[in-house]
PDB file of N, CA and C in Angstrom:
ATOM      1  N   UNK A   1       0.853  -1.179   0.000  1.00  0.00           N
ATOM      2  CA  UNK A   1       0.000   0.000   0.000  1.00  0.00           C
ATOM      3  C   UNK A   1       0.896   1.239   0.000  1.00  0.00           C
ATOM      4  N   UNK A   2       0.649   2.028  -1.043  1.00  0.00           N
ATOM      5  CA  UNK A   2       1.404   3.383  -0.781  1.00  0.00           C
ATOM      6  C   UNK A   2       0.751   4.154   0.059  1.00  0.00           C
ATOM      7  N   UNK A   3       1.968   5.158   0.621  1.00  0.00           N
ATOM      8  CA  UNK A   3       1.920   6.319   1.813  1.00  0.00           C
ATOM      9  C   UNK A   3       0.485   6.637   1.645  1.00  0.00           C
ATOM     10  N   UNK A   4       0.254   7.346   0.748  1.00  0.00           N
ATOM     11  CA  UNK A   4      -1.387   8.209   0.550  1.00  0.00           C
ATOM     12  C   UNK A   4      -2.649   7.543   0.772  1.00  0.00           C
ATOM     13  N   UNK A   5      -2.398   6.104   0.228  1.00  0.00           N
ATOM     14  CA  UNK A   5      -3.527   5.546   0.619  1.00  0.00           C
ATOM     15  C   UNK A   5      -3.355   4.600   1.957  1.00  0.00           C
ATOM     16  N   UNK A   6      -2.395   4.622   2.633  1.00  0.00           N
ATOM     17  CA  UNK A   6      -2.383   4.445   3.982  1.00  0.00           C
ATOM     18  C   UNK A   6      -2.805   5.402   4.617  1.00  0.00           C
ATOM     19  N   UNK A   7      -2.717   6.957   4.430  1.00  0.00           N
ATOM     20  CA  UNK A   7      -2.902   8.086   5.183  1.00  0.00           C
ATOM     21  C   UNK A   7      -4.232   8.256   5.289  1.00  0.00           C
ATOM     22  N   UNK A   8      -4.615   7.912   3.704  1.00  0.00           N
ATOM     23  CA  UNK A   8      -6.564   8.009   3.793  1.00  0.00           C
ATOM     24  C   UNK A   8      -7.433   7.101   4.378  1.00  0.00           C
ATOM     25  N   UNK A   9      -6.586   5.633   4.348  1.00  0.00           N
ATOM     26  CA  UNK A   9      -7.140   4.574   4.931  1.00  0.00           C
ATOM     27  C   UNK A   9      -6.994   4.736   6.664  1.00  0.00           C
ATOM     28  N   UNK A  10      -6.271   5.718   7.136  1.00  0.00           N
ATOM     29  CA  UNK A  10      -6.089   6.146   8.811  1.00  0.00           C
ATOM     30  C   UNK A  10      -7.593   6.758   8.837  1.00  0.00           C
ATOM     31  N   UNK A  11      -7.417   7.936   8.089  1.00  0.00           N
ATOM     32  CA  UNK A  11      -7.990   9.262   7.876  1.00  0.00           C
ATOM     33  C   UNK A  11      -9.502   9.022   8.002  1.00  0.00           C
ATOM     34  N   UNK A  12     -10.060   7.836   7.225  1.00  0.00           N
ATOM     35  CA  UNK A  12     -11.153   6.986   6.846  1.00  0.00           C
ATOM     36  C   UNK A  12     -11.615   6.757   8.463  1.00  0.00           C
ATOM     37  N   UNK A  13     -10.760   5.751   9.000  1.00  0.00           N
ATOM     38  CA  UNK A  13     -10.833   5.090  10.202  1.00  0.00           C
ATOM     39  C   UNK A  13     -10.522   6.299  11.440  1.00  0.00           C
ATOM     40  N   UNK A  14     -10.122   7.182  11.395  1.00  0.00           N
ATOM     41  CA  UNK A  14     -10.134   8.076  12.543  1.00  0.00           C
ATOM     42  C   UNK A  14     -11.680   8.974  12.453  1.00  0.00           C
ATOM     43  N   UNK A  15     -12.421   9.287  11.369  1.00  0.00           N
ATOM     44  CA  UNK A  15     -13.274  10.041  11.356  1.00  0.00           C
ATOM     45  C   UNK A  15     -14.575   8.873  11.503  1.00  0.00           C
ATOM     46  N   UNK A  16     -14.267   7.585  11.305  1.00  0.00           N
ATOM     47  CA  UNK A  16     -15.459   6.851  11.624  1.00  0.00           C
ATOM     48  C   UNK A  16     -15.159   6.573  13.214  1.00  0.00           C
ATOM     49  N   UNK A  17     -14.066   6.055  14.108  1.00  0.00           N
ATOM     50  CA  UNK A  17     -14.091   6.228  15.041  1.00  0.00           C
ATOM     51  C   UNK A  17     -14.738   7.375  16.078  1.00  0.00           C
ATOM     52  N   UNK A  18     -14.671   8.443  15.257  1.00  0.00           N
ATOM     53  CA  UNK A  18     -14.736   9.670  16.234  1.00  0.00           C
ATOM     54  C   UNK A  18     -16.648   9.823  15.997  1.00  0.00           C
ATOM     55  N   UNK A  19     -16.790   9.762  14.686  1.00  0.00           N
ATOM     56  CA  UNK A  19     -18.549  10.056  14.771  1.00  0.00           C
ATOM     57  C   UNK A  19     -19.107   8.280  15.737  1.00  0.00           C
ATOM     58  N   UNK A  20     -18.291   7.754  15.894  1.00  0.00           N
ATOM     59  CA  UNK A  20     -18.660   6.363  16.703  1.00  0.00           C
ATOM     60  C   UNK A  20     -19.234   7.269  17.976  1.00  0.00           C
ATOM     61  N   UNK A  21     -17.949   7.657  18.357  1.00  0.00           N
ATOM     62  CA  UNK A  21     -18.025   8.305  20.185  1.00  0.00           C
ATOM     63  C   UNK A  21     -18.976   9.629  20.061  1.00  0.00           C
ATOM     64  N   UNK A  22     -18.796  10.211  19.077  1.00  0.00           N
ATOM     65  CA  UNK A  22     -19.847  11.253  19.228  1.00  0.00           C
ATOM     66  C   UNK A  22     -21.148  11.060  19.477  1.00  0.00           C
ATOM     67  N   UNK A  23     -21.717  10.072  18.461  1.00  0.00           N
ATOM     68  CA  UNK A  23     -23.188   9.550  18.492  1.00  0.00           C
ATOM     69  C   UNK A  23     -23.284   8.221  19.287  1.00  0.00           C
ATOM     70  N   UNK A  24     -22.533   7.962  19.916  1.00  0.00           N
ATOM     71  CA  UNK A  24     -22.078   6.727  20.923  1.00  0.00           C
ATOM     72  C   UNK A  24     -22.994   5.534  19.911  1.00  0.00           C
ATOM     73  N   UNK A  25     -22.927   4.883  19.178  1.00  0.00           N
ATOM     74  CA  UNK A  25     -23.042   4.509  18.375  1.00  0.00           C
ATOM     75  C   UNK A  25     -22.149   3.749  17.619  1.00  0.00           C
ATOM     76  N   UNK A  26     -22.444   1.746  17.296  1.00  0.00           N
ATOM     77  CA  UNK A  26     -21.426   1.247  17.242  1.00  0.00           C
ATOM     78  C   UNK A  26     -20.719   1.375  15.967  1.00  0.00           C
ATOM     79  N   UNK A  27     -20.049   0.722  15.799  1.00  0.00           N
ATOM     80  CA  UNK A  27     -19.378   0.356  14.464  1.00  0.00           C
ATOM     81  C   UNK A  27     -19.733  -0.006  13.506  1.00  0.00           C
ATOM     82  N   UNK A  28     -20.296  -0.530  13.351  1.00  0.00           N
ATOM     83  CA  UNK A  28     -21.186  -1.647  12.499  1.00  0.00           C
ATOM     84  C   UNK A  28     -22.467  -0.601  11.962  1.00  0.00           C
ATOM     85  N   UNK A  29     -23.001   0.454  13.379  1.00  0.00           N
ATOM     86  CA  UNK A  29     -23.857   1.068  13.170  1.00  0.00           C
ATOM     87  C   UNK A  29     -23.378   2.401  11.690  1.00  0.00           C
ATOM     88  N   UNK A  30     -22.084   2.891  12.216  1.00  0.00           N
ATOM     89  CA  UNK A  30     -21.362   3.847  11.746  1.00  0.00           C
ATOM     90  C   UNK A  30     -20.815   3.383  10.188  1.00  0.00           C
ATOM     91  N   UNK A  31     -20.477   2.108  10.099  1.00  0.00           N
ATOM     92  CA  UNK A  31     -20.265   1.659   8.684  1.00  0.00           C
ATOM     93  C   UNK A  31     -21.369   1.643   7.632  1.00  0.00           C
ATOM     94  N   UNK A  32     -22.595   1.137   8.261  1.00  0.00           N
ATOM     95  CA  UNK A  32     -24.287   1.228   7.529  1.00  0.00           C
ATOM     96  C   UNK A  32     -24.134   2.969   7.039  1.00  0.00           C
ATOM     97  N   UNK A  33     -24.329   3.057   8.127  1.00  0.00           N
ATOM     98  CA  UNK A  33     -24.483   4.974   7.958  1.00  0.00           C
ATOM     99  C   UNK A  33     -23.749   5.657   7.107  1.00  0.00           C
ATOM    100  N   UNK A  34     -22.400   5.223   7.100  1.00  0.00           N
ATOM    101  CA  UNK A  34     -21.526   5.762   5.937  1.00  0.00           C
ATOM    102  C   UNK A  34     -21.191   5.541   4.737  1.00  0.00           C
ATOM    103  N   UNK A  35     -22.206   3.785   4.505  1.00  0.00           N
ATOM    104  CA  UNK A  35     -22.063   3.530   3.172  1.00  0.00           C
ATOM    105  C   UNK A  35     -23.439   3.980   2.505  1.00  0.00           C
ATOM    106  N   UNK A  36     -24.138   3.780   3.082  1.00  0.00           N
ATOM    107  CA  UNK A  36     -25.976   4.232   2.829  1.00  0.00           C
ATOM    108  C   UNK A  36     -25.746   6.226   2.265  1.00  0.00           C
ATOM    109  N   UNK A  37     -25.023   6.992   3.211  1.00  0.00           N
ATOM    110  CA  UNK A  37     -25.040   7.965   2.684  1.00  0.00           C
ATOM    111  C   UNK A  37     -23.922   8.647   1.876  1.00  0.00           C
ATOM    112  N   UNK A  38     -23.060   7.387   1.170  1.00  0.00           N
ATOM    113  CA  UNK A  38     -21.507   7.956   0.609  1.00  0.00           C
ATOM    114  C   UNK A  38     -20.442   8.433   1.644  1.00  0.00           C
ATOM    115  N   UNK A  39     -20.428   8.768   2.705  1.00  0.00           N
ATOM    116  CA  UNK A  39     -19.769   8.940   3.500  1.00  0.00           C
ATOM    117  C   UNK A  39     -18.234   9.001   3.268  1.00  0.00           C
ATOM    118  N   UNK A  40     -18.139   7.961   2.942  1.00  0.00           N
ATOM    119  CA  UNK A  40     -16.578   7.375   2.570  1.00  0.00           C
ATOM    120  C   UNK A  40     -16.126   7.996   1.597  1.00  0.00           C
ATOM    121  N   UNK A  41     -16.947   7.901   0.508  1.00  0.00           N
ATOM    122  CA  UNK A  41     -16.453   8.274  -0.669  1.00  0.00           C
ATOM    123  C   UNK A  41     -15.749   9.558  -1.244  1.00  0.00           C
ATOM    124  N   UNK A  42     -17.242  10.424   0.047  1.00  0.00           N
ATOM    125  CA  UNK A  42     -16.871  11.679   0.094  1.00  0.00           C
ATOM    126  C   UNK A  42     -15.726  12.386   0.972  1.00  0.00           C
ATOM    127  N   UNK A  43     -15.411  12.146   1.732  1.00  0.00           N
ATOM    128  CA  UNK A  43     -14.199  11.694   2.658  1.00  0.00           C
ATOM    129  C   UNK A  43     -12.946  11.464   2.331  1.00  0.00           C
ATOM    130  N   UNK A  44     -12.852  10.201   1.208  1.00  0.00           N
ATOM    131  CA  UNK A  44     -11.723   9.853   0.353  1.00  0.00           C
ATOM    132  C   UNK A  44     -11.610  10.783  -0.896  1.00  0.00           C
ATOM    133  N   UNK A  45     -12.677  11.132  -1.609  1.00  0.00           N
ATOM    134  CA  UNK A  45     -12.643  11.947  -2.344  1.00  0.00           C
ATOM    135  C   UNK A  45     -12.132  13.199  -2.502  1.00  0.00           C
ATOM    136  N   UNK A  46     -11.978  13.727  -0.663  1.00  0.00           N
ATOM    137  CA  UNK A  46     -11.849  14.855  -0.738  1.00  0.00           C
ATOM    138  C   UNK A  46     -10.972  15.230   0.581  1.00  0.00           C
ATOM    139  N   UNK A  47      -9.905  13.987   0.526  1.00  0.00           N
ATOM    140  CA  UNK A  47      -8.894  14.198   1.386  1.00  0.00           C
ATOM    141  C   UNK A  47      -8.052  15.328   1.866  1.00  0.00           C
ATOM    142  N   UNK A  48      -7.679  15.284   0.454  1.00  0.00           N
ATOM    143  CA  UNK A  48      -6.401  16.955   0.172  1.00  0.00           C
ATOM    144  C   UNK A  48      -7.009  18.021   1.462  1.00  0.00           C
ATOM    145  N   UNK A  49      -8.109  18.309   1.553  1.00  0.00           N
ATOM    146  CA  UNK A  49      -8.644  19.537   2.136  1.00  0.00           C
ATOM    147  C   UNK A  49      -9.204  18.806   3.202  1.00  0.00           C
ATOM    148  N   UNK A  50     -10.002  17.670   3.562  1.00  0.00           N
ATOM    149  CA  UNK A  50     -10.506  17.485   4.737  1.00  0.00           C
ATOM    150  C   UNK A  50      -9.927  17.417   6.278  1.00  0.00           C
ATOM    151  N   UNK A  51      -8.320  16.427   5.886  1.00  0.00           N
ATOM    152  CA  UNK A  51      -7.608  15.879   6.310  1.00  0.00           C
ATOM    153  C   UNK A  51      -7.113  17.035   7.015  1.00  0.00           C
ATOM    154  N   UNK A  52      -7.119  18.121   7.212  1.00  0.00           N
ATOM    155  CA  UNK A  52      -6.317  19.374   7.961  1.00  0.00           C
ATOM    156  C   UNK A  52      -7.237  20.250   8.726  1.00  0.00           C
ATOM    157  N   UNK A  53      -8.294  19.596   8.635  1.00  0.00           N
ATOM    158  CA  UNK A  53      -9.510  20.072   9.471  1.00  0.00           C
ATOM    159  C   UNK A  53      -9.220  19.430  10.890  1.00  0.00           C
ATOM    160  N   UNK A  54     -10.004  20.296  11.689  1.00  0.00           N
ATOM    161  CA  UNK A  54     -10.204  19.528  12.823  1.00  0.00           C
ATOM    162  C   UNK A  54     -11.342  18.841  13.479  1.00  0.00           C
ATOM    163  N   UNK A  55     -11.490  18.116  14.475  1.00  0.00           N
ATOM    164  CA  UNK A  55     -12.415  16.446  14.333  1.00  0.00           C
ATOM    165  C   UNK A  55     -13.730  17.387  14.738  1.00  0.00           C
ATOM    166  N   UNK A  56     -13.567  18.075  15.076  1.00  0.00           N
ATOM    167  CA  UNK A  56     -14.993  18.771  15.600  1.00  0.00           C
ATOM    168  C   UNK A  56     -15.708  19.214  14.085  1.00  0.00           C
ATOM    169  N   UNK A  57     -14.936  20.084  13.657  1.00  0.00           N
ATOM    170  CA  UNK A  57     -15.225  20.701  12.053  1.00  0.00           C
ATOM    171  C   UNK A  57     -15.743  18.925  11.247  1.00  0.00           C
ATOM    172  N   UNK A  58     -15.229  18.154  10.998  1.00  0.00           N
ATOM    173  CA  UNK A  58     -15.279  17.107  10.658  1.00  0.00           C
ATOM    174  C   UNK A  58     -16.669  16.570  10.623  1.00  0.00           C
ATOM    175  N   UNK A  59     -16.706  16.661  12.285  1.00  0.00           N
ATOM    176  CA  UNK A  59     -17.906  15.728  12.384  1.00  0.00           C
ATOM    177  C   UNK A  59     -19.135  16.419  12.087  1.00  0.00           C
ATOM    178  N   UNK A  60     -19.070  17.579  12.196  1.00  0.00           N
ATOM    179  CA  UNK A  60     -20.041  18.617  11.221  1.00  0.00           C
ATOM    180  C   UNK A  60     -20.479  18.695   9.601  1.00  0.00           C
ATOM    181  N   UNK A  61     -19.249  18.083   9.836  1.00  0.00           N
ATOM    182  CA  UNK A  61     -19.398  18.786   8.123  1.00  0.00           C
ATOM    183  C   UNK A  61     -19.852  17.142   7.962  1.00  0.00           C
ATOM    184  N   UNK A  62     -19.872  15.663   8.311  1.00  0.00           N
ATOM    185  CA  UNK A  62     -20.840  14.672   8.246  1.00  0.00           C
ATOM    186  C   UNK A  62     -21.714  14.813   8.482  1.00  0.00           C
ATOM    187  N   UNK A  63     -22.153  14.993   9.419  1.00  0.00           N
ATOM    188  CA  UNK A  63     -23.698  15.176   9.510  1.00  0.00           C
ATOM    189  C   UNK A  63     -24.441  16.063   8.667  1.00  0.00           C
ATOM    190  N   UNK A  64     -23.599  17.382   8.138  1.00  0.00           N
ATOM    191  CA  UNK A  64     -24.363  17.928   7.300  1.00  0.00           C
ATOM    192  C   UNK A  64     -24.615  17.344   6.090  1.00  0.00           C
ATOM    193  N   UNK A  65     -23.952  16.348   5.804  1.00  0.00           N
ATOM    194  CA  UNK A  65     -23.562  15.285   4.338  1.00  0.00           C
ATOM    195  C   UNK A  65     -24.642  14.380   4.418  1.00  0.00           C
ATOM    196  N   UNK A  66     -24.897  14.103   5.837  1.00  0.00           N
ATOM    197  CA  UNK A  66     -25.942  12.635   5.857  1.00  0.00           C
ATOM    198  C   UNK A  66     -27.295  13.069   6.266  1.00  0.00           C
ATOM    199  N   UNK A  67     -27.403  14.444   6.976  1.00  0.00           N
ATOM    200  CA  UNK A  67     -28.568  14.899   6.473  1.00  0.00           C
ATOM    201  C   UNK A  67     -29.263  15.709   5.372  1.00  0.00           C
ATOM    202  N   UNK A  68     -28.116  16.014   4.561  1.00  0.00           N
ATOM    203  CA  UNK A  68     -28.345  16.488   3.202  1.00  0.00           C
ATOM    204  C   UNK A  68     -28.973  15.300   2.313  1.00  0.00           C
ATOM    205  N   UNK A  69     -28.221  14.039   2.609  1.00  0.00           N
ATOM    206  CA  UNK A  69     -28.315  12.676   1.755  1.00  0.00           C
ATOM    207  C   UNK A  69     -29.698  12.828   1.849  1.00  0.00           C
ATOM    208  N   UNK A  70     -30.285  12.606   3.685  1.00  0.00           N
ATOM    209  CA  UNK A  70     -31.693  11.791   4.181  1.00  0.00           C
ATOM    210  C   UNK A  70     -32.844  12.466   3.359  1.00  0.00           C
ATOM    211  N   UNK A  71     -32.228  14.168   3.485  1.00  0.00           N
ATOM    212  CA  UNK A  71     -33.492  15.222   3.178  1.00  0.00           C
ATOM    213  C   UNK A  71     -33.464  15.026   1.587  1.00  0.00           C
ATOM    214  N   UNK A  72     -33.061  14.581   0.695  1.00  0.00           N
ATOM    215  CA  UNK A  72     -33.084  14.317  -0.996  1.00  0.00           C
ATOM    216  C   UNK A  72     -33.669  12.971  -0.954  1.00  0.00           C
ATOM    217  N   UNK A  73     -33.505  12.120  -0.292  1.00  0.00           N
ATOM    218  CA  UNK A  73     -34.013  10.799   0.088  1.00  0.00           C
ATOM    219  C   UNK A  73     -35.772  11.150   0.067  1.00  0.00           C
ATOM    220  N   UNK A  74     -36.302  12.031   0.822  1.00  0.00           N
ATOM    221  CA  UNK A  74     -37.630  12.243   1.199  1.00  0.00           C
ATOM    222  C   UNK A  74     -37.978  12.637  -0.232  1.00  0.00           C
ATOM    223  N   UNK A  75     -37.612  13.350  -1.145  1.00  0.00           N
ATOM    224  CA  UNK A  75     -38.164  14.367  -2.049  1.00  0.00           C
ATOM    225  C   UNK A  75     -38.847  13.007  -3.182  1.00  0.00           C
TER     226      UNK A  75
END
């Protein structure tokens, strides 16, 4: 595995850990949630700039992603 995609594959796993403890909410729960609303994709997609944020900013800017997803979901 090269450097970058070790860094994203941390990067991946530190921001699903952290919305774990935020929403105390398991793993398993947090993986559903992030594949159901792209989560990941968007995340990996958009490393360069996410990755220098901080976990608070982070976990914001998910939730605004997965309730953006839910609310297009309804329409």
């Amino acid at each position: 595995m090269k450097d970058k995609e070790l860094d994203i594959a941390y990067f991946l796993s530190f921001c699903m850990e952290q919305y774990k403890n935020k929403h105390k909410i398991s793993g398993e729960e947090v993986a559903t949630l992030f594949e159901r609303h792209g989560v990941l994709s968007y995340l990996k997609d958009n490393f360069e700039v996410l990755h220098t944020q901080g976990h608070r900013w982070l976990m914001e800017e998910i939730d605004e992603l997965i309730d953006k997803q839910k609310n297009g979901m309804k329409k």
